[in-house]
N, C-alpha and C. Protein backbone atom coordinates (compact mmCIF):
# COMPACT_ATOMS: atom_id res chain seq x y z
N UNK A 1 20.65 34.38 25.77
CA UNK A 1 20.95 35.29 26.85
C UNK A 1 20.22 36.60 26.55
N UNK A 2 19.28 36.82 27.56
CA UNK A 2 18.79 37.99 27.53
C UNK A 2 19.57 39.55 27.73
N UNK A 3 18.65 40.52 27.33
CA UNK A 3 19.14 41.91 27.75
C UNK A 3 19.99 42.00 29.26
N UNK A 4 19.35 41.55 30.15
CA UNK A 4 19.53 41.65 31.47
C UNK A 4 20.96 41.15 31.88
N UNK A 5 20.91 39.72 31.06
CA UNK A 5 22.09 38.87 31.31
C UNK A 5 23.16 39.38 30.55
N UNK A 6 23.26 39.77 29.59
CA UNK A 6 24.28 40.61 28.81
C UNK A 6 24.83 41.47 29.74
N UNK A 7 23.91 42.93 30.26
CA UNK A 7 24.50 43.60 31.22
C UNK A 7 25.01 43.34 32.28
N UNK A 8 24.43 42.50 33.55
CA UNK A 8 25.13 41.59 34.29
C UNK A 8 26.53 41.15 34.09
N UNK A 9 26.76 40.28 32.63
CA UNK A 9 27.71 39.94 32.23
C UNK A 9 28.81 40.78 32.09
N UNK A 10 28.39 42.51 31.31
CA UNK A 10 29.38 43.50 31.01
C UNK A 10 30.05 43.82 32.35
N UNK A 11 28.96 43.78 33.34
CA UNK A 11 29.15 44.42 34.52
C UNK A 11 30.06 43.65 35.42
N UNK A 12 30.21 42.69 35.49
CA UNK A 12 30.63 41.63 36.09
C UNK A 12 32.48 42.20 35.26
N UNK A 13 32.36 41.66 34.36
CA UNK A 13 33.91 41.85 33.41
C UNK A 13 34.58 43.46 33.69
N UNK A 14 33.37 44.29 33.67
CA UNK A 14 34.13 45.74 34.06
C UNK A 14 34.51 45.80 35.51
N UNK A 15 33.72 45.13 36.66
CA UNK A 15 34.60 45.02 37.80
C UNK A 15 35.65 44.37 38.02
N UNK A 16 35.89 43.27 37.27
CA UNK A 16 37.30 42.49 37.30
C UNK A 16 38.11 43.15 36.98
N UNK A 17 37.98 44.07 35.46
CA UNK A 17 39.03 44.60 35.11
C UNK A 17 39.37 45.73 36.07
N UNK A 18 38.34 46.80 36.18
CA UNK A 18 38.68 47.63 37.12
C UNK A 18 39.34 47.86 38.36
N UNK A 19 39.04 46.69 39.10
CA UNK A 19 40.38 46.14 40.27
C UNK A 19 42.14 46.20 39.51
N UNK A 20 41.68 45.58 38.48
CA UNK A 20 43.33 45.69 38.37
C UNK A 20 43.90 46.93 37.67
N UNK A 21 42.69 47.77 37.05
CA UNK A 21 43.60 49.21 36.63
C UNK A 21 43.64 50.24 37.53
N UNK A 22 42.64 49.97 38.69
CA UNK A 22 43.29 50.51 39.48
C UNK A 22 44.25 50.29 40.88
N UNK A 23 44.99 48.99 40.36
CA UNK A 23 45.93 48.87 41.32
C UNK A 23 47.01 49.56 41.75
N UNK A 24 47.17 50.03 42.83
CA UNK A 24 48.58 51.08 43.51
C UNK A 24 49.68 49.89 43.78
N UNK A 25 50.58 50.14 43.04
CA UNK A 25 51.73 49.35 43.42
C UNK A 25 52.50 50.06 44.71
N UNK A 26 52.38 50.92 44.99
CA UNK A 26 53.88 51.78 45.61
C UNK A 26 53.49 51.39 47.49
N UNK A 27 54.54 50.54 48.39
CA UNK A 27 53.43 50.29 49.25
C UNK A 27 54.89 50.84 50.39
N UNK A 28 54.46 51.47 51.93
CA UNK A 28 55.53 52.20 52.56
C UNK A 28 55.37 50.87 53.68
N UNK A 29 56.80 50.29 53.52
CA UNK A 29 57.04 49.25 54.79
C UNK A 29 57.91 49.99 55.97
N UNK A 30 58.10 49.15 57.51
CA UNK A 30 58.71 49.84 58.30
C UNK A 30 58.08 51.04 58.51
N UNK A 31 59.39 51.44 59.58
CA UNK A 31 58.78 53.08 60.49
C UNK A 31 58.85 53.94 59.20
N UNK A 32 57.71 54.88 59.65
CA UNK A 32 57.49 55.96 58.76
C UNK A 32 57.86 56.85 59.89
N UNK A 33 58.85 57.89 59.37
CA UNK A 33 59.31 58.68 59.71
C UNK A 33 58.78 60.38 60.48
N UNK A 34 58.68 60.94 60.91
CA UNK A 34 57.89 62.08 61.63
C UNK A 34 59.22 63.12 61.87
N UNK A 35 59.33 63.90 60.39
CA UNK A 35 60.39 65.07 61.03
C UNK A 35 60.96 65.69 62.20
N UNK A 36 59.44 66.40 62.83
CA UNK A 36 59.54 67.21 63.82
C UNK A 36 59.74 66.23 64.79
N UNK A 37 59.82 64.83 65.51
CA UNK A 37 59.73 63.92 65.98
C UNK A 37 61.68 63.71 66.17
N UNK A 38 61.95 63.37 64.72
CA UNK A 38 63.40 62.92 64.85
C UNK A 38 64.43 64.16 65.68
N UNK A 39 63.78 65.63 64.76
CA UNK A 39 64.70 66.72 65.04
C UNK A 39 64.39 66.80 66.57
N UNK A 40 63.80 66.28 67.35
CA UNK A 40 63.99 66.68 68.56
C UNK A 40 65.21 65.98 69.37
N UNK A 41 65.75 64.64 68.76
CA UNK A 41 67.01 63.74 69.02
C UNK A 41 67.66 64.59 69.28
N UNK A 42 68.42 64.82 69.83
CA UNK A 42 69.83 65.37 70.31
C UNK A 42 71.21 64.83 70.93
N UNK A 43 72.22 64.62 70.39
CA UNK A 43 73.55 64.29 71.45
C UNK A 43 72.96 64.42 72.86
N UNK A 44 73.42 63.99 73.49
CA UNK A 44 72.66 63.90 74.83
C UNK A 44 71.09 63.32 75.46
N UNK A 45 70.35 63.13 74.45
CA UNK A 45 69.69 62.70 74.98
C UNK A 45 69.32 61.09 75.63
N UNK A 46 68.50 61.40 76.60
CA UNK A 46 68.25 60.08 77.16
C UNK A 46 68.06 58.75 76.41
N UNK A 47 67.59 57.37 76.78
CA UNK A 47 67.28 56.53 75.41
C UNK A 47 65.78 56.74 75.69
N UNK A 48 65.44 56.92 77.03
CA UNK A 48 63.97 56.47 77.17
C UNK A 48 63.07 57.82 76.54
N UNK A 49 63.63 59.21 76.37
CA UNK A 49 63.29 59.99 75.35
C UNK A 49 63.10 59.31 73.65
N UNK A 50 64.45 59.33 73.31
CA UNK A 50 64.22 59.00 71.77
C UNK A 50 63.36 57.25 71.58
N UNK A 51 63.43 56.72 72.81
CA UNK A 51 61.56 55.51 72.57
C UNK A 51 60.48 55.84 73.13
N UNK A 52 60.46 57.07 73.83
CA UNK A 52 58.98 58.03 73.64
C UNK A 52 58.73 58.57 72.58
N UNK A 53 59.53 59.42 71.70
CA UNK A 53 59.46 60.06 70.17
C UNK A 53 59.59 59.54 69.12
N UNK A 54 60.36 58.28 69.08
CA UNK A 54 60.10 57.52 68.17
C UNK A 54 59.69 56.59 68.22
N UNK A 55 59.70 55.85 69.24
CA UNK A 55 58.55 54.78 68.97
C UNK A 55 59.87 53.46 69.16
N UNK A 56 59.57 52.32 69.25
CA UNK A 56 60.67 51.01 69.50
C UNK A 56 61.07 50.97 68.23
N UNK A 57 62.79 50.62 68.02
CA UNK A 57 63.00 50.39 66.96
C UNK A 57 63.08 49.32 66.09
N UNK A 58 63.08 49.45 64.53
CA UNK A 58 63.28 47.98 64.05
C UNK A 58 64.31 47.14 64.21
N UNK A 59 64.98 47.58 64.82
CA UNK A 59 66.95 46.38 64.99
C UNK A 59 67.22 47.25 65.98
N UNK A 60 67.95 46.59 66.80
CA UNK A 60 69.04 47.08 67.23
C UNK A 60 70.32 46.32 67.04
N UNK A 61 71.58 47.27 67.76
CA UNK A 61 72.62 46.48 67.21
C UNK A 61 73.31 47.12 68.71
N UNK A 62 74.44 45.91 69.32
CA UNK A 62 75.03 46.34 70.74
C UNK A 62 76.44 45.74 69.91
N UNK A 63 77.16 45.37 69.25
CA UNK A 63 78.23 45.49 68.64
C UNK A 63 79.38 47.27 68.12
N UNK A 64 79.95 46.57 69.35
CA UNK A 64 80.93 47.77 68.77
C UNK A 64 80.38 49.32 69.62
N UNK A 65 79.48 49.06 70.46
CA UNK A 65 78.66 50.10 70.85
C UNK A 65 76.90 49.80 71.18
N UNK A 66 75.97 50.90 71.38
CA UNK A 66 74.91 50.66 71.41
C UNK A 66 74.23 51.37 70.03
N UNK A 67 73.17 50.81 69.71
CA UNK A 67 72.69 51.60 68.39
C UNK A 67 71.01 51.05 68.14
N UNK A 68 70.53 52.43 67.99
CA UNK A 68 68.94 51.37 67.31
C UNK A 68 68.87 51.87 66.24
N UNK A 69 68.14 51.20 65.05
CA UNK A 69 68.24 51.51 63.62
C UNK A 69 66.50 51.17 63.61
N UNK A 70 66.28 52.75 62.88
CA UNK A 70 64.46 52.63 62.22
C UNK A 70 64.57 52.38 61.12
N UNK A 71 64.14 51.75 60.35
CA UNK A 71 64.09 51.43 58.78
C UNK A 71 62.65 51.57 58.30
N UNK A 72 63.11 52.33 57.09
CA UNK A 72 62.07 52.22 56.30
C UNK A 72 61.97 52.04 54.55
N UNK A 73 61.18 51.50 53.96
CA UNK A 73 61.32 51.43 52.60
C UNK A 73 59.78 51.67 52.04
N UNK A 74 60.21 52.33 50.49
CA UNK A 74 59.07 52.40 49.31
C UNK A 74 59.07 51.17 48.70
N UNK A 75 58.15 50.07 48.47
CA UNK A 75 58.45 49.55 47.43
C UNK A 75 57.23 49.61 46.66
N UNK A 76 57.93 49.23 45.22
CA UNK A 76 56.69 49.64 43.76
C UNK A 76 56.70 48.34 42.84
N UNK A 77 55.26 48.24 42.88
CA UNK A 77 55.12 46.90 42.23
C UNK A 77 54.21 47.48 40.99
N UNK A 78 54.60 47.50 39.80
CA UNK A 78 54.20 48.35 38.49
C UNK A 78 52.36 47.56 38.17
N UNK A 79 53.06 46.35 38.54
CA UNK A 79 52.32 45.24 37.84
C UNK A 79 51.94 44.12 38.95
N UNK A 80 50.71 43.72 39.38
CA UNK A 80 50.01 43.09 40.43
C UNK A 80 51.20 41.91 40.76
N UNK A 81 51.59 41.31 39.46
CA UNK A 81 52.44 39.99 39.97
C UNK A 81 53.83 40.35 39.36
N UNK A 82 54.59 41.31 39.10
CA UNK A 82 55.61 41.82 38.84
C UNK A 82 56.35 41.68 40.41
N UNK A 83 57.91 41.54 40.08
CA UNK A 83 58.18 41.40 41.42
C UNK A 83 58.93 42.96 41.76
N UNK A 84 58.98 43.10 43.11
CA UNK A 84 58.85 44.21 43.64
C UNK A 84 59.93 45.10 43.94
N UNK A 85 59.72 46.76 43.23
CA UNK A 85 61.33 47.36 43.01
C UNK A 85 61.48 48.08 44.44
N UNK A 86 62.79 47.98 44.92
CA UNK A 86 62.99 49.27 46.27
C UNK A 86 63.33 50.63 45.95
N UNK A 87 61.97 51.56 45.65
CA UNK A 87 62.21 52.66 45.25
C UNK A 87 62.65 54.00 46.00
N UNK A 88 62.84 53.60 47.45
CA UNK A 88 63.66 54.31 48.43
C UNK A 88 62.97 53.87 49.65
N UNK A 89 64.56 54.22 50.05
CA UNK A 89 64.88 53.36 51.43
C UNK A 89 65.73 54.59 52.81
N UNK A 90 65.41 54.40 53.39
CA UNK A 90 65.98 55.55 54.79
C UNK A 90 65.87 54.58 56.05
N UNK A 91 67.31 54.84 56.81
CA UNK A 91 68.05 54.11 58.07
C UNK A 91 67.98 55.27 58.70
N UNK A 92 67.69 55.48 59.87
CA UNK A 92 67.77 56.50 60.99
C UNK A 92 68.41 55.48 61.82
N UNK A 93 69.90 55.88 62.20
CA UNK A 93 70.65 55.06 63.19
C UNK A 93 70.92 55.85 64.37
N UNK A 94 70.38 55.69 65.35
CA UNK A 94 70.40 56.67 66.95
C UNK A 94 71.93 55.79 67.26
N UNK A 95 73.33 56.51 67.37
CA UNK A 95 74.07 56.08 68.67
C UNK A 95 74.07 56.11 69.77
N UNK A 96 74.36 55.57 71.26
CA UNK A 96 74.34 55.65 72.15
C UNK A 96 75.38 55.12 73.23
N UNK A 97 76.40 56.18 73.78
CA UNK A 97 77.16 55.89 74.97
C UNK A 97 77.10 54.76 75.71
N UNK A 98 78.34 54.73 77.06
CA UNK A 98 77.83 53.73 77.69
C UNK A 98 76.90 53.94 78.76
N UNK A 99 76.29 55.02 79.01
CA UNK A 99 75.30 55.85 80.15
C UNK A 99 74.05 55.74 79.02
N UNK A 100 73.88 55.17 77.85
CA UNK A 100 72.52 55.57 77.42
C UNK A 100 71.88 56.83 76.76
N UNK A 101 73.06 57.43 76.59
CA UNK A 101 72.49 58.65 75.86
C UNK A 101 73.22 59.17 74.66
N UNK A 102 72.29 59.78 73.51
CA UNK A 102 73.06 59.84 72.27
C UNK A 102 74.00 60.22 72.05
N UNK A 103 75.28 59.39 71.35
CA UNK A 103 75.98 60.50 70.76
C UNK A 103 76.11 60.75 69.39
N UNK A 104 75.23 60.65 68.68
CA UNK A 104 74.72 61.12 67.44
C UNK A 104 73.76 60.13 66.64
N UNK A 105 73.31 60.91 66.11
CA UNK A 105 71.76 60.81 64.54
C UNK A 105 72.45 60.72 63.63
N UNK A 106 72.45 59.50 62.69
CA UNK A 106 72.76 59.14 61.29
C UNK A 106 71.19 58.74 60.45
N UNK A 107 71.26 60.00 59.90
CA UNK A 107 70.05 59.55 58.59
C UNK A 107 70.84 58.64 57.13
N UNK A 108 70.48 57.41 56.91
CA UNK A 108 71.49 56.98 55.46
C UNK A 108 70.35 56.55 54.45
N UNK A 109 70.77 56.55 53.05
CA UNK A 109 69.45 56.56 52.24
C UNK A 109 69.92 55.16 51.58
N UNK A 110 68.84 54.98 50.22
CA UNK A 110 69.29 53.66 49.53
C UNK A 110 70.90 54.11 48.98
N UNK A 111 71.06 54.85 48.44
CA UNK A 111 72.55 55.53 47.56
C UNK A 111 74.15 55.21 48.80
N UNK A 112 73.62 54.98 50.10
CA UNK A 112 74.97 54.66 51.26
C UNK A 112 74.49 53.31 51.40
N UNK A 113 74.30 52.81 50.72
CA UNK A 113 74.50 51.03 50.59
C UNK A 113 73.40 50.33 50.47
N UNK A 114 73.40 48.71 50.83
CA UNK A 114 72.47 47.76 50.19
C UNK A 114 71.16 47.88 50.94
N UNK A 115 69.92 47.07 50.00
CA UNK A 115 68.46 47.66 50.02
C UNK A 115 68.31 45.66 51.29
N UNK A 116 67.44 46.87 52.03
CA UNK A 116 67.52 45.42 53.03
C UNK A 116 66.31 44.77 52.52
N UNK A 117 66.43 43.03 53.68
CA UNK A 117 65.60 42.45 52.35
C UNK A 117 64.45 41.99 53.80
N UNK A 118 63.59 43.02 53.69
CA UNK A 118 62.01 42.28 54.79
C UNK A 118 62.16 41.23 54.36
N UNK A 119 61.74 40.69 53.35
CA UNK A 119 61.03 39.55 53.20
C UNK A 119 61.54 38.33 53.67
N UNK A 120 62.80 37.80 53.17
CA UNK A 120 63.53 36.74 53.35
C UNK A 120 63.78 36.38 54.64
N UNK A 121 63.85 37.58 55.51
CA UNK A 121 64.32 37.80 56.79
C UNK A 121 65.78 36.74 57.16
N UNK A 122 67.15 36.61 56.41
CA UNK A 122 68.03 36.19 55.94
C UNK A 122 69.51 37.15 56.22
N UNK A 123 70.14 36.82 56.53
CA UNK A 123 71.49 38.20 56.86
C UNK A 123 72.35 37.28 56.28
N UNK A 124 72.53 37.97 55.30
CA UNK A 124 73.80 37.24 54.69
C UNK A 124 75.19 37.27 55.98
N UNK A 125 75.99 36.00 54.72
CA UNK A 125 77.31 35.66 55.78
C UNK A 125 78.26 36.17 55.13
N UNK A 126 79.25 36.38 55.39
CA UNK A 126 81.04 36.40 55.01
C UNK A 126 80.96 35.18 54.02
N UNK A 127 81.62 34.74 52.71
CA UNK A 127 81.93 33.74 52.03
C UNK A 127 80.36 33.59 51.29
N UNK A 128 79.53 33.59 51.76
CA UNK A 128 78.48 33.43 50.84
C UNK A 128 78.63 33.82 49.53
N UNK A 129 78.96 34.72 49.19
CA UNK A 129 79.25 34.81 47.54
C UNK A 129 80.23 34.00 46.98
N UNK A 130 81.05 33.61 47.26
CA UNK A 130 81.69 32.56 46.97
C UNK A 130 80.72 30.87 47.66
N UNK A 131 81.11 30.13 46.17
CA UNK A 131 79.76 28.58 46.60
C UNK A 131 80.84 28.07 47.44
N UNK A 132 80.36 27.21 48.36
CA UNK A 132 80.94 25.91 49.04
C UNK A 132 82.10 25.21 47.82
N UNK A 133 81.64 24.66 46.85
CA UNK A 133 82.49 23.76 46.14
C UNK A 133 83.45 24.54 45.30
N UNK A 134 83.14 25.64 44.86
CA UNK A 134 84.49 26.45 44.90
C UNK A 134 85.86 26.75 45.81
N UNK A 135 85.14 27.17 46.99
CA UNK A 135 86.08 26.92 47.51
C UNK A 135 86.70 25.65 47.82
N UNK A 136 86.23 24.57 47.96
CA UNK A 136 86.65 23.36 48.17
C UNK A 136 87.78 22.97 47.20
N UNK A 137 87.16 23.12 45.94
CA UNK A 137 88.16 22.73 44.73
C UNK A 137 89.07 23.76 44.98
N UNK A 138 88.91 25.07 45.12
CA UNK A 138 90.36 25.69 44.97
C UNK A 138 91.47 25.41 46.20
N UNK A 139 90.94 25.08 47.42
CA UNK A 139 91.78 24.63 48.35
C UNK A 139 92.42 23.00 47.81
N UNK A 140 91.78 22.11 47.34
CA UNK A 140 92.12 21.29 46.64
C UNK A 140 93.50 21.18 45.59
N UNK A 141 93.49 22.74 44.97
CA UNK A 141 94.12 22.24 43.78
C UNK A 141 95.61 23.23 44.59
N UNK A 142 95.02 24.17 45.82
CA UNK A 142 96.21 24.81 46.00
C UNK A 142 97.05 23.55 47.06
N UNK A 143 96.65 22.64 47.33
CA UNK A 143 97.26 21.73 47.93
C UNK A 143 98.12 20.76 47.34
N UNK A 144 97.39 20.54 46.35
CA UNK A 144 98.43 19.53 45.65
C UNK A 144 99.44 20.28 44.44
N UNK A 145 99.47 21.31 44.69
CA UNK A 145 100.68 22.00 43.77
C UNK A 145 101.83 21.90 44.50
């Protein structure tokens, strides 16, 4: 192997490596947020305002009321195939009357509860933490006592 091919060779190995030292783990999923955007929400306002200013939301929810929820998350991946941490997370929950117009802005962070899961796209159930055959056997054994 000549001069030429040596360098080639170095060169070749320093771009491989170089992709991976400079990999950015930290990647922003969901709505990204626009301060001056949210603070314009107000009690009262219309809906078709707060989906001109903010934009359509990621969920909504008509339980119990009307509500759209923006979500957003940091996540940080240290290491290319490391699996991936939720290093903050923010819910902007718009309420809304039965006329359609707000009656209040809830900002909630990761610290007011669980880190939602994009990926799986999965909603947990009631009883899921408890297995099927647990419960089975314990209804089992409370029967025949």
């Amino acid at each position: 192997m000549g001069r030429v091919g040596r360098l080639v060779a170095v060169a070749g190995l320093a771009a491989s490596l170089g992709g991976c030292l400079a990999y950015d783990g930290e990647v922003q999923r969901g709505y990204v947020m626009d301060a001056y955007e949210l603070g314009q929400i107000k009690p009262g306002t219309p809906a078709q305002t707060v989906l001109t200013n903010l934009g359509t939301p990621s969920t909504t929810s008509t339980v119990g009321g009307d509500a759209w929820y923006y979500i957003s998350q940091k996540v940080d991946r240290p290491l290319a195939f490391s699996p991936p941490q939720v290093t903050d997370q923010h819910i902007v929950a718009v309420y809304f009357d039965k006329t359609k117009k707000v009656t209040r802005v809830a900002n909630y962070g990761l610290e007011d509860g669980k880190v939602i899961d994009f990926v799986s796209r999965t909603t947990p159930t009631g009883g899921a933490e408890q297995g099927f055959l647990k419960n089975l056997f314990r209804s089992l054994l409370r029967f025949s006592s």
